[in-house]
Protein backbone atom coordinates (compact mmCIF):
# COMPACT_ATOMS: atom_id res chain seq x y z
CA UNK A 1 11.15 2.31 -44.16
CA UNK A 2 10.69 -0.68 -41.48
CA UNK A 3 10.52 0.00 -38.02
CA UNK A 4 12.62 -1.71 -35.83
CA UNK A 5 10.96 -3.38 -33.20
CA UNK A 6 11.67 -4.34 -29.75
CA UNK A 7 10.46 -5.29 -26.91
CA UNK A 8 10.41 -1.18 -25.72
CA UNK A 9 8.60 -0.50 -28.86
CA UNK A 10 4.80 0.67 -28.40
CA UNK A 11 2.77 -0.80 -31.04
CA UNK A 12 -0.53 1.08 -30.42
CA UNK A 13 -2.38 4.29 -29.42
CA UNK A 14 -0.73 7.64 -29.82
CA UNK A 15 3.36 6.46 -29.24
CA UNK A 16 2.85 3.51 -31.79
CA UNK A 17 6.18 2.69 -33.48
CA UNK A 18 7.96 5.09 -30.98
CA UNK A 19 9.98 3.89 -27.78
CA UNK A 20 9.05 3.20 -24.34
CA UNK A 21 10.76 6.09 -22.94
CA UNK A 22 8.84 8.99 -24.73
CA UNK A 23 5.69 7.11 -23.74
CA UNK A 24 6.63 7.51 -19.82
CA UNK A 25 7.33 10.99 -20.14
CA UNK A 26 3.61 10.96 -20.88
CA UNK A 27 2.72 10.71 -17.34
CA UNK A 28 -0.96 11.77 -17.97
CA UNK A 29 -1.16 9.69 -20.70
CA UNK A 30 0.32 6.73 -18.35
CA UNK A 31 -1.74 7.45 -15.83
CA UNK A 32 -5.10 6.72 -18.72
CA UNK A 33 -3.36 3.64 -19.57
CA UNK A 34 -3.25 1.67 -16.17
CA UNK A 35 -6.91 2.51 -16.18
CA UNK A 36 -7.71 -0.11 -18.74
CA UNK A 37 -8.75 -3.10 -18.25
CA UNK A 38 -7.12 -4.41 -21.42
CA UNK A 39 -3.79 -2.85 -20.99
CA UNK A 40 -2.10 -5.40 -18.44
CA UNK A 41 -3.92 -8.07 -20.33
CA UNK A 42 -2.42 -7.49 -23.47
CA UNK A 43 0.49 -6.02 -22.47
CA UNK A 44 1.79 -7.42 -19.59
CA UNK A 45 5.55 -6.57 -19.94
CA UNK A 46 5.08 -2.58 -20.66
CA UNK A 47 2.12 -2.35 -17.85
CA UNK A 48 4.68 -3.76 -15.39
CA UNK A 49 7.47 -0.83 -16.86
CA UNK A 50 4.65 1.85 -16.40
CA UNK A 51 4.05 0.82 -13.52
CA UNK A 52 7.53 0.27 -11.98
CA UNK A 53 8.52 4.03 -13.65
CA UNK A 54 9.70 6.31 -10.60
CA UNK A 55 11.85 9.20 -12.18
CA UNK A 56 11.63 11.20 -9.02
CA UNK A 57 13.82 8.66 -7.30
CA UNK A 58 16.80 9.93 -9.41
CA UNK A 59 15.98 13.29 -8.08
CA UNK A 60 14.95 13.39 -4.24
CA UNK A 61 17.25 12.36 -1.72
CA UNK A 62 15.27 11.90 1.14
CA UNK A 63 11.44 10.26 2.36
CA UNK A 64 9.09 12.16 3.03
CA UNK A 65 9.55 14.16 6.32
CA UNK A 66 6.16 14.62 8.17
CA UNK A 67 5.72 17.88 10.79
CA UNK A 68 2.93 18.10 13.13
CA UNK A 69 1.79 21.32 13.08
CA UNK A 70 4.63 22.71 15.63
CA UNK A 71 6.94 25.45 14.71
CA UNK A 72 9.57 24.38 17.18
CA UNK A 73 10.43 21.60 14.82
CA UNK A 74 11.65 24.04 12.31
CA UNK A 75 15.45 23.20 12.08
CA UNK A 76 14.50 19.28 11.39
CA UNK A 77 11.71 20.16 9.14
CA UNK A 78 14.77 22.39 6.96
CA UNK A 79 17.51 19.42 7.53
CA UNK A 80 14.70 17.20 6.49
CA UNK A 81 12.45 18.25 3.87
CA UNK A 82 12.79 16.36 0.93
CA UNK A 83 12.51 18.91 -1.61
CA UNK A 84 15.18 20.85 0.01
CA UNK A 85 17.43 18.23 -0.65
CA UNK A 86 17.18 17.55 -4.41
CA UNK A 87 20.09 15.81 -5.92
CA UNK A 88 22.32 18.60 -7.69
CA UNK A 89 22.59 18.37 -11.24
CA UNK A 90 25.93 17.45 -11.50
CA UNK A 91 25.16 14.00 -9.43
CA UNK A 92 22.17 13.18 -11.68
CA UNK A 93 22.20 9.30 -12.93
CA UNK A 94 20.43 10.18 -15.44
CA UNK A 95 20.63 11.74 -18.38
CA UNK A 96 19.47 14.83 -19.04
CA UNK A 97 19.02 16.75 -22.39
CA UNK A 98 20.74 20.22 -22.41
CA UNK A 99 17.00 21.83 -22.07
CA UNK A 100 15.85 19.58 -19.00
CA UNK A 101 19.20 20.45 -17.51
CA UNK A 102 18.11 24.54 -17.86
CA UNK A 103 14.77 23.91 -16.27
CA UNK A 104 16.53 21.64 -13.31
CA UNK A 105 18.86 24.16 -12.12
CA UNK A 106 16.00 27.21 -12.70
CA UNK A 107 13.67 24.64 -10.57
CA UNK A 108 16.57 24.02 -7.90
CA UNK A 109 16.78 27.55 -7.90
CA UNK A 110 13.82 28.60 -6.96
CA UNK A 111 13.51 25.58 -4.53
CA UNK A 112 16.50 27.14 -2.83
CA UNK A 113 15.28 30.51 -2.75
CA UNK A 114 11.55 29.28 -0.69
CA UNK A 115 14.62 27.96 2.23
CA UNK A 116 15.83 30.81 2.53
CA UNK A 117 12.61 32.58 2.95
CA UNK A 118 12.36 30.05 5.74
CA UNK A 119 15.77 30.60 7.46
CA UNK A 120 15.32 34.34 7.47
CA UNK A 121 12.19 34.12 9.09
CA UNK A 122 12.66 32.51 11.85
CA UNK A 123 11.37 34.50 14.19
CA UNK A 124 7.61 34.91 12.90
CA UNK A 125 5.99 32.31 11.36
CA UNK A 126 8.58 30.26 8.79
CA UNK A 127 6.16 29.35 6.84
CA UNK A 128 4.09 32.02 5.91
CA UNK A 129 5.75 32.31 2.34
CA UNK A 130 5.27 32.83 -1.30
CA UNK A 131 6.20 31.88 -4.40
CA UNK A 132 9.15 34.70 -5.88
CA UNK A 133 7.75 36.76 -7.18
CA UNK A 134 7.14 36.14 -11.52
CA UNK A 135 9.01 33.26 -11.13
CA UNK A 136 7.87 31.78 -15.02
CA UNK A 137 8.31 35.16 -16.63
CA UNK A 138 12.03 34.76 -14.88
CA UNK A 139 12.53 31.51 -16.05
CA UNK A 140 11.62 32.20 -19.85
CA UNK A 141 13.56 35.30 -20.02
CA UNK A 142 17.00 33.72 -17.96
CA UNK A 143 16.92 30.34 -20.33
CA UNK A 144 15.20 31.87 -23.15
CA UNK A 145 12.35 28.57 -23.15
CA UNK A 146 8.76 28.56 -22.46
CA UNK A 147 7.18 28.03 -19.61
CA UNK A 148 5.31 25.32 -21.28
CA UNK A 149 8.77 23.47 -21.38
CA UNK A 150 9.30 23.90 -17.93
CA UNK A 151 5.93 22.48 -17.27
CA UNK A 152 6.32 19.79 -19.13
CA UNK A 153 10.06 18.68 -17.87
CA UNK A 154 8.38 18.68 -14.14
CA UNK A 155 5.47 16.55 -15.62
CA UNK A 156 7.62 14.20 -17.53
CA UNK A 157 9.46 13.44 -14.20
CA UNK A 158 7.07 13.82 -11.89
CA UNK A 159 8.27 16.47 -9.92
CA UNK A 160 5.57 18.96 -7.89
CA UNK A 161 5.42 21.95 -9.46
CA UNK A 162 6.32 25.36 -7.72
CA UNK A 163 3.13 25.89 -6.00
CA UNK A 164 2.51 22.62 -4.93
CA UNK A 165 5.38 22.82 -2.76
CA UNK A 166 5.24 25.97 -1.24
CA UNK A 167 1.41 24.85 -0.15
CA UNK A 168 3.10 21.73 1.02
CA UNK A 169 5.52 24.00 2.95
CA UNK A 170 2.53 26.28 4.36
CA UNK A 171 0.35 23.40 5.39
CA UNK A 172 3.25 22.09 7.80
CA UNK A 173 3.32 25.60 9.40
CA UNK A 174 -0.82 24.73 9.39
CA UNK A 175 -1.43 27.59 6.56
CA UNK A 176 -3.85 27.47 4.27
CA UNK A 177 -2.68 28.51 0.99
CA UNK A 178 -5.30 29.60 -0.72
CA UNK A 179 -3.58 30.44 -3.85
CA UNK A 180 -2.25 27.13 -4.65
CA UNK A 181 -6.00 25.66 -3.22
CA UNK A 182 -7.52 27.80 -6.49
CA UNK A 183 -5.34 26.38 -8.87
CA UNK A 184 -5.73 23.23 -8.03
CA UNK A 185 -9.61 23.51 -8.04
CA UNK A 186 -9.15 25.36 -11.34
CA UNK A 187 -7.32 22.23 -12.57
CA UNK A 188 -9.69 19.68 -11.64
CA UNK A 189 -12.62 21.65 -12.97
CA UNK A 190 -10.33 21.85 -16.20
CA UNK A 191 -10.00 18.21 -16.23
CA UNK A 192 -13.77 17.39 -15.88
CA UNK A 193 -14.62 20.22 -18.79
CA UNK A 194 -12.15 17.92 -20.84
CA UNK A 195 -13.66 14.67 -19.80
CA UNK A 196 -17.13 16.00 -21.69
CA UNK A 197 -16.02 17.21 -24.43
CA UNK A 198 -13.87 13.78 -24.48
CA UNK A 199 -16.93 11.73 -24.33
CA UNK A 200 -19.00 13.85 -27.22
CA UNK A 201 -16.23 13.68 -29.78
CA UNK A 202 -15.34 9.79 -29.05
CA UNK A 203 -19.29 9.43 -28.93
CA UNK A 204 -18.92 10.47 -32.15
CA UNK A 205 -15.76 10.15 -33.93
CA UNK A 206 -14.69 6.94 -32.03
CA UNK A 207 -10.94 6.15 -32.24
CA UNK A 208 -10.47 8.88 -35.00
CA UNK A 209 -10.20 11.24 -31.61
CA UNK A 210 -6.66 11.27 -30.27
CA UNK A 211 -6.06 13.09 -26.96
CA UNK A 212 -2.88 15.60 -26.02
CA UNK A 213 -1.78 16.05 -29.41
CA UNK A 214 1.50 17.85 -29.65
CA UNK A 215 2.39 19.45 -32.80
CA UNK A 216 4.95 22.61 -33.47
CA UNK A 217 6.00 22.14 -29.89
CA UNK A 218 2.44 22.86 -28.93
CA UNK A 219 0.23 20.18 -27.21
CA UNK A 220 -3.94 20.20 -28.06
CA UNK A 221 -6.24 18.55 -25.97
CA UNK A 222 -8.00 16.61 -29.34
CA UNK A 223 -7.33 15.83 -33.03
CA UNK A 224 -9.96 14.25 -35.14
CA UNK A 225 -7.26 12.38 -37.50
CA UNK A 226 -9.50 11.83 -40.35
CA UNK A 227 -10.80 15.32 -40.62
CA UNK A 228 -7.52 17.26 -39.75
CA UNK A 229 -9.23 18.92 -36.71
CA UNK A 230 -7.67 20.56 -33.65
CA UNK A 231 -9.91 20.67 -30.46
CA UNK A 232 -8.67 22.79 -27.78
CA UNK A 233 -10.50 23.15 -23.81
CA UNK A 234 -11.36 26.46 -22.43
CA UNK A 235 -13.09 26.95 -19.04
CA UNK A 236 -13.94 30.23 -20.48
CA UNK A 237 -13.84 32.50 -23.49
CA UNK A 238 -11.45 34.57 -21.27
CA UNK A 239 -8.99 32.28 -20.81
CA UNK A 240 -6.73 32.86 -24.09
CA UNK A 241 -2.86 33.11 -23.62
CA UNK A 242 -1.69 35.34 -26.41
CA UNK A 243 1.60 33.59 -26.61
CA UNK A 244 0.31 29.98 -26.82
CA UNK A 245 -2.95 31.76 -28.82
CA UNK A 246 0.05 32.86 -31.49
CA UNK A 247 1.20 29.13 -31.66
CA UNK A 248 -2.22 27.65 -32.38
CA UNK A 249 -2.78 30.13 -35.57
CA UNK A 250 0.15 28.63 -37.01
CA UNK A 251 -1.32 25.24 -37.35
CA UNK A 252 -4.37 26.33 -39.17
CA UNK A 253 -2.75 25.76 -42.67
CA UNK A 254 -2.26 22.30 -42.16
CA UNK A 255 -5.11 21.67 -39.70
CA UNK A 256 -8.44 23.51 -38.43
CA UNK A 257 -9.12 25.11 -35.66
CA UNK A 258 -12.16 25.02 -32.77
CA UNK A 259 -11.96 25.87 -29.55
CA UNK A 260 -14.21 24.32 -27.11
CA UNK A 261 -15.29 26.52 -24.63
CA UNK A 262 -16.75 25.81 -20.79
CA UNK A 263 -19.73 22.95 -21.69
CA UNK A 264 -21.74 25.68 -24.25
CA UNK A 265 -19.81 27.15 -26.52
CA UNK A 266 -17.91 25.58 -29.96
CA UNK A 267 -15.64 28.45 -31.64
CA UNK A 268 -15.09 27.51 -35.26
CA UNK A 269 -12.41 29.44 -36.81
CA UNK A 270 -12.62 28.24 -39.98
CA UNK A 271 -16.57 29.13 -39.87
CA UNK A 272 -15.73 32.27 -38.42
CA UNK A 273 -18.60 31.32 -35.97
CA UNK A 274 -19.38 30.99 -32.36
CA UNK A 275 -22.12 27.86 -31.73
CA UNK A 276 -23.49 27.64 -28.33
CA UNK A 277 -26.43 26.54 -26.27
CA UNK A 278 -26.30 30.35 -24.36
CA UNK A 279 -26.84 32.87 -27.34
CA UNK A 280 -27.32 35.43 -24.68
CA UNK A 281 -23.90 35.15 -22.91
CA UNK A 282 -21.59 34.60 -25.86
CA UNK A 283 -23.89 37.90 -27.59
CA UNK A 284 -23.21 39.98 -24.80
CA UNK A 285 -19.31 39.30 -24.64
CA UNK A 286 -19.16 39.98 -28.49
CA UNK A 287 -20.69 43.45 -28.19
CA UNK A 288 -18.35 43.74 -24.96
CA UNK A 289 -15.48 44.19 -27.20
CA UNK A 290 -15.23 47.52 -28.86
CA UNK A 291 -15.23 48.70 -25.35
CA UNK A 292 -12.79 46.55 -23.96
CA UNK A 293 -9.42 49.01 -22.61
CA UNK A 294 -7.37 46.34 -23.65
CA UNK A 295 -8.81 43.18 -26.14
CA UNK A 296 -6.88 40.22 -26.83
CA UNK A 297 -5.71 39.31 -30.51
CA UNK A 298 -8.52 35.88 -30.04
CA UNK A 299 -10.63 38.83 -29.00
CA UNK A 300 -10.21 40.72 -32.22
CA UNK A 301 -10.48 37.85 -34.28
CA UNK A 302 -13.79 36.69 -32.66
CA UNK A 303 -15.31 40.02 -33.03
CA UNK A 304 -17.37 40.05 -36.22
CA UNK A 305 -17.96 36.52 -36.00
CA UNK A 306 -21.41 35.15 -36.52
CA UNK A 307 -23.32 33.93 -33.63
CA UNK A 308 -25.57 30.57 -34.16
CA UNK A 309 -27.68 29.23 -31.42
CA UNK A 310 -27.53 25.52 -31.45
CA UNK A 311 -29.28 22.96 -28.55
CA UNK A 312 -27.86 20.44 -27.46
CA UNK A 313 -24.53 21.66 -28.04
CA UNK A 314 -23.60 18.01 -29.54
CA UNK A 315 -25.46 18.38 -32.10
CA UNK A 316 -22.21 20.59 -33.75
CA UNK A 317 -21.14 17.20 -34.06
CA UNK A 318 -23.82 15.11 -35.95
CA UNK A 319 -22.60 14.41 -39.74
């Protein structure tokens, strides 16, 4: 079968023969691209549409509305902040699939819910408030979706996610919220933890590495094309969500496994193995688990795996 080609048509990297407008929805993978220096070089027209692409202009009605720290201002901040003032869905020009509709109206939702927080607390501090309370575990169970979809529609269209905006709200009132402030140090850490395992497999692999890999609905941080590998980041051997844990053993009859775990550890799942540069730290989680109150499935799996010291941790790599 030809591909039809047009001008919108990507011709390289991981969207190659797809359109322009899945490859925006990729804003991290966007935001990689106008990084390179060969990008607007040799592709002048779709640097200048990546570059141009605002989708958050269909959504927010209003500029930015800047408080000084001064809770007198608190019936302009609510008349003006922009967030407060998303277009409704109805009024959207432009289109929606019946999904990103779901996680719009959950998302204006919950906006709506953090202003009234605000109006009914008017007489201590405004903006002293919190998230609702298991907002995500709401939002799978009212539109039946993952929270990884809902994640991913705010991504695709550049919309701040929930706690971005209610640190947003608390820093007007001149709060620090400390519970957005961790996850956004957990998610730069997360980033740099990617970045070296990045540079090891393309060190080594080249351009047989692909990065954010999505595949049953489920996106992987690396895929060694060639080899049929899946690569997934971990900042710790702790940090295994059983439901997305469930998703990644359904891949492993088409592809394999390893999970790549804080800047020491390689879990091969195929090996039924655990390589790292810290024998003593992965040894004494393993013998940690037939005491554990309450161990994951990954935890269960990993149990009676075998244990294999290896320095530096690259050389897992080396053909």
């Amino acid at each position: 079968m030809t591909t039809n080609l047009t001008e919108n048509t990507i011709t390289f990297g991981k969207y190659k023969d797809l359109d322009l407008e899945k490859m925006l929805r990729d804003r991290k993978y966007c935001s990689w691209l106008l990084k390179q220096e060969w990008f607007p070089k040799q592709y002048e027209y779709l640097y200048n549409r990546v570059t141009e692409y605002n989708p958050r202009i269909f959504f927010v009605t209003k500029p930015h509305y800047n408080l000084e720290h001064n809770l007198l201002e608190i019936v302009p901040f609510l008349e003006n902040y922009e967030y407060f003032y998303l277009r409704p869905l109805e009024d959207l020009k432009i289109a929606l699939s019946d999904t990103e509709k779901k996680c719009y109206s959950f998302y204006l939702e919950i906006i709506n819910l953090l202003k009234k927080k605000i109006e009914n607390n008017l007489k201590e501090n405004p903006f002293d408030i919190k998230a609702p309370v298991s907002w995500l575990k709401k939002f799978e169970d009212s539109t039946g979706l993952s929270r990884d979809i809902f994640k991913e529609f705010l991504t695709a269209y550049d919309l701040p996610n929930v706690p971005y905006i209610v640190e947003d709200i608390k820093k007007m009132g001149g709060i620090t919220y400390n519970g957005a402030r961790s996850y956004i140090i957990a998610k730069e850490n997360s980033l740099k933890q990617e970045k070296f395992w990045e540079d090891i497999l393309k060190g080594e692999y080249g351009e047989e590495i692909c990065t954010q890999y999505k595949y049953k609905k489920c996106v992987f941080d690396f895929i060694n094309i060639s080899t049929n590998t899946l690569y997934e980041c971990k900042l710790g051997i702790k940090d295994f969500n059983e439901g997305q844990h469930n998703k990644y053993l359904a891949t492993l009859g088409s592809f394999k496994m390893i999970y790549l775990i804080s800047n020491n550890c390689i879990v091969d799942i195929g090996q039924s193995t655990i390589f790292t540069s810290d024998p003593e730290e992965y040894s004494n989680y393993l013998m940690s688990i037939p005491t554990m109150k309450e161990p994951s499935k990954f935890d269960l799996l990993i149990a009676n795996f075998n244990l294999d010291e290896i320095r530096p941790i690259e050389k897992y790599f080396v053909n």
